[in-house]
N, C-alpha and C. Protein backbone atom coordinates (compact mmCIF):
# COMPACT_ATOMS: atom_id res chain seq x y z
N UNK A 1 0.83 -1.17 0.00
CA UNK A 1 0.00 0.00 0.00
C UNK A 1 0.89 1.25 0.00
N UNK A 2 0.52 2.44 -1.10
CA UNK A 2 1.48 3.63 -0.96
C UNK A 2 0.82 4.21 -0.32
N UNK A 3 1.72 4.87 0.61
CA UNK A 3 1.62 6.32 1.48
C UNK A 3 1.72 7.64 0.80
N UNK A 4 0.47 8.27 1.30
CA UNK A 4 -0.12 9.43 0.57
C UNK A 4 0.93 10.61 1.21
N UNK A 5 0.95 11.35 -0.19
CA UNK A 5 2.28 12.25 -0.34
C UNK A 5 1.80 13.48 0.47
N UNK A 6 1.92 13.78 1.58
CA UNK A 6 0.96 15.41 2.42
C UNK A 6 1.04 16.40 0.91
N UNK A 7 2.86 16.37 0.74
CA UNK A 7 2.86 17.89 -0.46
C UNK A 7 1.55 17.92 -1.84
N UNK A 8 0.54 16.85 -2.27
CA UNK A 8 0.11 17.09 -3.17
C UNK A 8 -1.70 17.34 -2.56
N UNK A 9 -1.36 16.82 -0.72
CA UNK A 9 -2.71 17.20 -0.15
C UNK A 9 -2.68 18.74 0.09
N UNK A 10 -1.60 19.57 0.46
CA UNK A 10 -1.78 20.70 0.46
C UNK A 10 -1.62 21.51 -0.72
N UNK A 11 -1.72 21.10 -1.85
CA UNK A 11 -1.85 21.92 -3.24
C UNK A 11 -3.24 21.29 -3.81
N UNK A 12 -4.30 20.48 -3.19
CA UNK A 12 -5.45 20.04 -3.48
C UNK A 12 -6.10 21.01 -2.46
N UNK A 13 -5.95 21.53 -1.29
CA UNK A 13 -6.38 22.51 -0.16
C UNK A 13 -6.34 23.92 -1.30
N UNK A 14 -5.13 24.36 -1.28
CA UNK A 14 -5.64 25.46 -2.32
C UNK A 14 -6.07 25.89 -3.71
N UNK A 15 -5.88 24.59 -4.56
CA UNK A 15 -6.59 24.74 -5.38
C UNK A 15 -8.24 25.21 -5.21
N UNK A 16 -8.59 23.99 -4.52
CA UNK A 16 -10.01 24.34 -3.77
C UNK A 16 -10.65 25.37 -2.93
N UNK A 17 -9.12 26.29 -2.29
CA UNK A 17 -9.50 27.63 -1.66
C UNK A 17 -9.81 28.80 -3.38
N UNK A 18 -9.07 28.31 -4.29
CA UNK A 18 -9.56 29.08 -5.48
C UNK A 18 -10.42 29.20 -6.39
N UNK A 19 -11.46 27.68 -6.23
CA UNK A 19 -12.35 27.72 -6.67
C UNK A 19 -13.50 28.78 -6.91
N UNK A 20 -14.17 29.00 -7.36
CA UNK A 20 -15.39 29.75 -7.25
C UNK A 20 -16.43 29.12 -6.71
N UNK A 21 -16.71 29.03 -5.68
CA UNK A 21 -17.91 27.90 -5.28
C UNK A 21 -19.40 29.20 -5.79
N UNK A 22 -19.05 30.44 -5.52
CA UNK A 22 -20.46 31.33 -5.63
C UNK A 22 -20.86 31.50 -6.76
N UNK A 23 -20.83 30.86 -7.54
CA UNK A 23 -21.55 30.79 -8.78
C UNK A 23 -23.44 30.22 -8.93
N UNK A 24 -23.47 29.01 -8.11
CA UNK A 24 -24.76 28.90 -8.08
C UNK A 24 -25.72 29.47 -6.80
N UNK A 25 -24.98 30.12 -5.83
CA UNK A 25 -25.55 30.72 -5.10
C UNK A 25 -25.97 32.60 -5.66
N UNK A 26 -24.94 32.95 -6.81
CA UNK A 26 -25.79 34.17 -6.93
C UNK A 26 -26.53 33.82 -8.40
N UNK A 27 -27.22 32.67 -8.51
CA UNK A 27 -27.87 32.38 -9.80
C UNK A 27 -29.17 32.45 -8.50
N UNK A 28 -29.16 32.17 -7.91
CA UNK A 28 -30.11 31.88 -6.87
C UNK A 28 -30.72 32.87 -6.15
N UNK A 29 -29.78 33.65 -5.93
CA UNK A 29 -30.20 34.82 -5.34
C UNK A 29 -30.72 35.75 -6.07
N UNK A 30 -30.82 35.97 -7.63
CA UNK A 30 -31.59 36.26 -8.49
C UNK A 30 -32.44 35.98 -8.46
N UNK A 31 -32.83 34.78 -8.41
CA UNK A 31 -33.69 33.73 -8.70
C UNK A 31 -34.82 34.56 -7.21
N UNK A 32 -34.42 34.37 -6.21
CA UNK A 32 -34.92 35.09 -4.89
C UNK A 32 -35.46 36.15 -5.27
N UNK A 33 -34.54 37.33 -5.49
CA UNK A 33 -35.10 38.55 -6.14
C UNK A 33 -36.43 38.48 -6.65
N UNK A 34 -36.21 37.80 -7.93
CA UNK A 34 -37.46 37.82 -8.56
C UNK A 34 -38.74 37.61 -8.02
N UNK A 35 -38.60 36.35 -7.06
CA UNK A 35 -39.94 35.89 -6.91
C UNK A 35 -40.36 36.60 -5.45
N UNK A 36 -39.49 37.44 -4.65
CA UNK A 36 -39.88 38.06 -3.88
C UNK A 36 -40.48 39.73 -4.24
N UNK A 37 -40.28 39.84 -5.49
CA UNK A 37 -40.83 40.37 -6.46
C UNK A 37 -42.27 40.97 -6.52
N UNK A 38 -43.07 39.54 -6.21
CA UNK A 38 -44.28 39.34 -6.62
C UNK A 38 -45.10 40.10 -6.16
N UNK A 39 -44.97 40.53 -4.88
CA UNK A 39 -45.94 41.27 -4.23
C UNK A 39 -46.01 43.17 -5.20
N UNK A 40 -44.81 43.24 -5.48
CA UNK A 40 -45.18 44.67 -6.41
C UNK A 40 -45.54 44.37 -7.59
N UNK A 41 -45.44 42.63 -8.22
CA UNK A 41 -46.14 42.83 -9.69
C UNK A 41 -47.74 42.57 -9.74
N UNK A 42 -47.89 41.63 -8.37
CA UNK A 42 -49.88 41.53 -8.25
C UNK A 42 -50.18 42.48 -7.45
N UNK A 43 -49.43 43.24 -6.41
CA UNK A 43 -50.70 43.51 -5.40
C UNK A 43 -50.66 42.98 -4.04
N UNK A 44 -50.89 43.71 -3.09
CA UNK A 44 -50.61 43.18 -1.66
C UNK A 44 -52.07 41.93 -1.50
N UNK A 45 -52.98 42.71 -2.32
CA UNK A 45 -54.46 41.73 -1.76
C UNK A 45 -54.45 40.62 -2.38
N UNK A 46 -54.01 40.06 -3.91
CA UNK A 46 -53.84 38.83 -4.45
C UNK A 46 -52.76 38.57 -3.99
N UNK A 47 -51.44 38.75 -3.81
CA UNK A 47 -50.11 38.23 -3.11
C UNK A 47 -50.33 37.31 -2.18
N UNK A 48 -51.82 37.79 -1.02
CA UNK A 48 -51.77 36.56 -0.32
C UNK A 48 -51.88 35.34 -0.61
N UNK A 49 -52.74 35.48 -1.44
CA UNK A 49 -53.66 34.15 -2.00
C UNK A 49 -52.53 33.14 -2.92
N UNK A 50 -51.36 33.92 -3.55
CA UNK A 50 -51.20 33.11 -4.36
C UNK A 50 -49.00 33.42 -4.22
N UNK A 51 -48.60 32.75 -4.49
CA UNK A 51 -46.89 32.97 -4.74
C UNK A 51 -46.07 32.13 -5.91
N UNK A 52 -45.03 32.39 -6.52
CA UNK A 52 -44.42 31.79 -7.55
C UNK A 52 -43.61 30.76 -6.77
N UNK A 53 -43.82 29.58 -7.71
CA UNK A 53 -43.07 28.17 -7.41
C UNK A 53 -42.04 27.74 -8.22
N UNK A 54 -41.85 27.86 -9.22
CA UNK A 54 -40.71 27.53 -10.01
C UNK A 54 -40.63 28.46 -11.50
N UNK A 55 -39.28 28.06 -11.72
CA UNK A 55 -39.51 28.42 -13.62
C UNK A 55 -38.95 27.64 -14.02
N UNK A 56 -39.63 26.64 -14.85
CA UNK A 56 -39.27 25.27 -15.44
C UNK A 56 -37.85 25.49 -16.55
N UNK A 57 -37.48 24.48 -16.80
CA UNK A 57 -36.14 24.57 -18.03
C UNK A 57 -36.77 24.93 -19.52
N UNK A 58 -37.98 24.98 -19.67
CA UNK A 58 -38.61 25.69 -21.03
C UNK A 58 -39.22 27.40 -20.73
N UNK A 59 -39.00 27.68 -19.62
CA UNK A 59 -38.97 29.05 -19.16
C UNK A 59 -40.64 29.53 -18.99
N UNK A 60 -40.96 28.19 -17.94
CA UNK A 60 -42.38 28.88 -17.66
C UNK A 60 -42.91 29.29 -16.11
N UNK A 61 -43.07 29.85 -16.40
CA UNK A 61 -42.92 30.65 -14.83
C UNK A 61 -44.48 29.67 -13.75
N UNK A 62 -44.25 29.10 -12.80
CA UNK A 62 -45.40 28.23 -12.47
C UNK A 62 -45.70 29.02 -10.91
N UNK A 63 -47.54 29.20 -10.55
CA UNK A 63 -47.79 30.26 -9.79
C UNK A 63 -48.64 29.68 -8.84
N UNK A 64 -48.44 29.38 -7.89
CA UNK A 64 -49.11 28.38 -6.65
C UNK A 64 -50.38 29.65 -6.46
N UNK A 65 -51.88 29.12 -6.36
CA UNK A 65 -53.40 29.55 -5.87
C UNK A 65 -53.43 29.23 -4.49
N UNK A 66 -53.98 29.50 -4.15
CA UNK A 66 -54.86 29.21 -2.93
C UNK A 66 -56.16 28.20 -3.62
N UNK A 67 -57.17 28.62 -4.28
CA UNK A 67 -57.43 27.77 -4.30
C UNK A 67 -57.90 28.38 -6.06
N UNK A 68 -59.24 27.17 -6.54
CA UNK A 68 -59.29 27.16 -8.65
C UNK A 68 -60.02 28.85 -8.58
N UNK A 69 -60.76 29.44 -7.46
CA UNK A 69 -61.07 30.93 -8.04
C UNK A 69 -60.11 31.69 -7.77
N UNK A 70 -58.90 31.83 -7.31
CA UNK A 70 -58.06 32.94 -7.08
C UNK A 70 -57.15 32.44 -8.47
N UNK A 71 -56.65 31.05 -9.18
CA UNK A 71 -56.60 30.77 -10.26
C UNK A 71 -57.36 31.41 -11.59
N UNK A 72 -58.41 31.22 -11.16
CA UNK A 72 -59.35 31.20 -12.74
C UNK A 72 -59.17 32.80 -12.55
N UNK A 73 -59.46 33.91 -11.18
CA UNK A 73 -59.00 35.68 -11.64
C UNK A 73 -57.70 35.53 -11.88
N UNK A 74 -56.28 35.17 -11.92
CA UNK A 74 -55.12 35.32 -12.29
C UNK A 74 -55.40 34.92 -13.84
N UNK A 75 -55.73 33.84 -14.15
CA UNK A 75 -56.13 34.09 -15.71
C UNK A 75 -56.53 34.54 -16.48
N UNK A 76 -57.74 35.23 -15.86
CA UNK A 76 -58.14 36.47 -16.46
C UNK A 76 -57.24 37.51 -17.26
N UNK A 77 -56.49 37.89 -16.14
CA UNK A 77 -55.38 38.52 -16.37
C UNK A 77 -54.08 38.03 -16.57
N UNK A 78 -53.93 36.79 -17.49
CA UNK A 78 -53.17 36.37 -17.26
C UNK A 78 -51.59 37.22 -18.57
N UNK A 79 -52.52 37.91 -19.52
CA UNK A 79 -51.99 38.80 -20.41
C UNK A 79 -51.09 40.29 -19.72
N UNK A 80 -51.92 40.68 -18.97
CA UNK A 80 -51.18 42.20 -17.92
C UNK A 80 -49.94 41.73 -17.10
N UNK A 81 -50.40 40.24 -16.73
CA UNK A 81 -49.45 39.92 -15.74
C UNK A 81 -48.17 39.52 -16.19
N UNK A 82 -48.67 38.69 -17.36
CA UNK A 82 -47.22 37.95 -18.50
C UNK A 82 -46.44 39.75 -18.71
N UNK A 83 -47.19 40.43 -19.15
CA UNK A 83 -46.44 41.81 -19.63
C UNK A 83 -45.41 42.38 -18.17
N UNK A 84 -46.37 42.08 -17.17
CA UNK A 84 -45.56 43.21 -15.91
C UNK A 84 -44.07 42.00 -15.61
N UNK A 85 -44.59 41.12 -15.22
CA UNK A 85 -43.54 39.38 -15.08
C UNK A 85 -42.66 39.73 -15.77
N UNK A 86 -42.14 39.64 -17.23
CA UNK A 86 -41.62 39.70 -18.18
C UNK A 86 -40.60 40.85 -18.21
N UNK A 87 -41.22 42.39 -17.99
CA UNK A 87 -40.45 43.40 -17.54
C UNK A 87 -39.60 43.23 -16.30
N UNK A 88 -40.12 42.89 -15.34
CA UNK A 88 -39.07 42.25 -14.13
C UNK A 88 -38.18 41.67 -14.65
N UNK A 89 -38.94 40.63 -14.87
CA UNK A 89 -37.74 39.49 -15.25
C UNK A 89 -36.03 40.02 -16.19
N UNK A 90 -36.54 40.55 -16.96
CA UNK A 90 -35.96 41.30 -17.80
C UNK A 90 -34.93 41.91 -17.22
N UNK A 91 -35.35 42.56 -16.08
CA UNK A 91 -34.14 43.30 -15.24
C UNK A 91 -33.45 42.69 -14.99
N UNK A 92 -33.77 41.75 -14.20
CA UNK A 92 -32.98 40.80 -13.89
C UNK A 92 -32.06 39.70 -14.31
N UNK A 93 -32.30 39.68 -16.07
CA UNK A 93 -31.93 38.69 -16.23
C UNK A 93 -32.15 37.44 -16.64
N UNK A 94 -33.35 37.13 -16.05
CA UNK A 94 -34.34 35.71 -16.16
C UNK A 94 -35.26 35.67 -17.53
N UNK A 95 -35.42 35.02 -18.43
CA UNK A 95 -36.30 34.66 -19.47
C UNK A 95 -37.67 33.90 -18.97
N UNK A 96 -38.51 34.53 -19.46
CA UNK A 96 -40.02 34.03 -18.92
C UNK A 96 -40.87 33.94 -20.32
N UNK A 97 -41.03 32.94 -20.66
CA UNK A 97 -42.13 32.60 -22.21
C UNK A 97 -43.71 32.90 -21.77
N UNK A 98 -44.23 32.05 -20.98
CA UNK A 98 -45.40 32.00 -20.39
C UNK A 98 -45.52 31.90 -18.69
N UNK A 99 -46.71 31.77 -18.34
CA UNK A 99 -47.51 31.72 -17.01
C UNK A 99 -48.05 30.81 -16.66
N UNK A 100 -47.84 29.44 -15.72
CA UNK A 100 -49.26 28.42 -15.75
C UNK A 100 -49.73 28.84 -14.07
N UNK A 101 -50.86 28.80 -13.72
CA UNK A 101 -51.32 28.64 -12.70
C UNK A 101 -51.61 27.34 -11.99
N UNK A 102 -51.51 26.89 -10.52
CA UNK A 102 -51.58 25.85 -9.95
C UNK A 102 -52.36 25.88 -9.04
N UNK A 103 -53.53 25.41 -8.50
CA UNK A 103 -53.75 25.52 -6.90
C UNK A 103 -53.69 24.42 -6.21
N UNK A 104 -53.32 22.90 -7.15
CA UNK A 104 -53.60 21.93 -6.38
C UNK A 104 -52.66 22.03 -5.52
N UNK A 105 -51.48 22.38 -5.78
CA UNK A 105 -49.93 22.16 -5.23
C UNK A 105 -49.72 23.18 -3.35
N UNK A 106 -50.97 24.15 -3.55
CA UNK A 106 -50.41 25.57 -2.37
C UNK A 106 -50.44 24.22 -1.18
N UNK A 107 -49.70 24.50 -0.08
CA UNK A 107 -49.57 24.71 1.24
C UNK A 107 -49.57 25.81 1.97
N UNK A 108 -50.42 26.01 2.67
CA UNK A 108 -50.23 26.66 3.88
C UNK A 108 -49.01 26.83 4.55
């Protein structure tokens, strides 16, 4: 059995102190931004009812209900909202195609 050389464990220590590990933490923190967002793109009174859950890898932005009528009024509008979403997003960075609404998924 060979005995491990210390000199190539301490040039594996700083390689790894040079890494960039913050790369997916400020993809994330964007990601935060945005969806804490929400309350200035709906509204303090629908905000309760409803919050953003993901944006899928085809860039669709998915929007947790409370329950199918606080859904079916977000659809309504689901054109004003794609427009205001979209401008955010934009700032930020993030690509948004469409909107789906969800209510089976909310938790409390």
């Amino acid at each position: 059995m060979k005995k491990l050389n210390n000199s190539n464990f301490e040039l594996v220590q700083d390689i790894i102190k040079s890494i960039d590990f913050n790369y997916e933490p400020q993809d994330e923190d964007i990601k935060q931004q945005f969806f804490s967002s929400w309350n200035e793109i709906i509204g303090n009174k629908i905000s309760k009812f409803s919050k953003l859950y993901e944006i899928s890898a085809d860039n669709v932005l998915t929007v947790l209900c409370a329950d199918s009528y606080i859904a079916s009024e977000l659809y309504f509008e689901k054109d004003n909202i794609l427009k205001l979403v979209k401008e955010k997003a934009d700032e930020l960075g993030i690509k948004i195609k469409d909107i789906k609404f969800n209510y089976k998924k909310w938790k409390e």
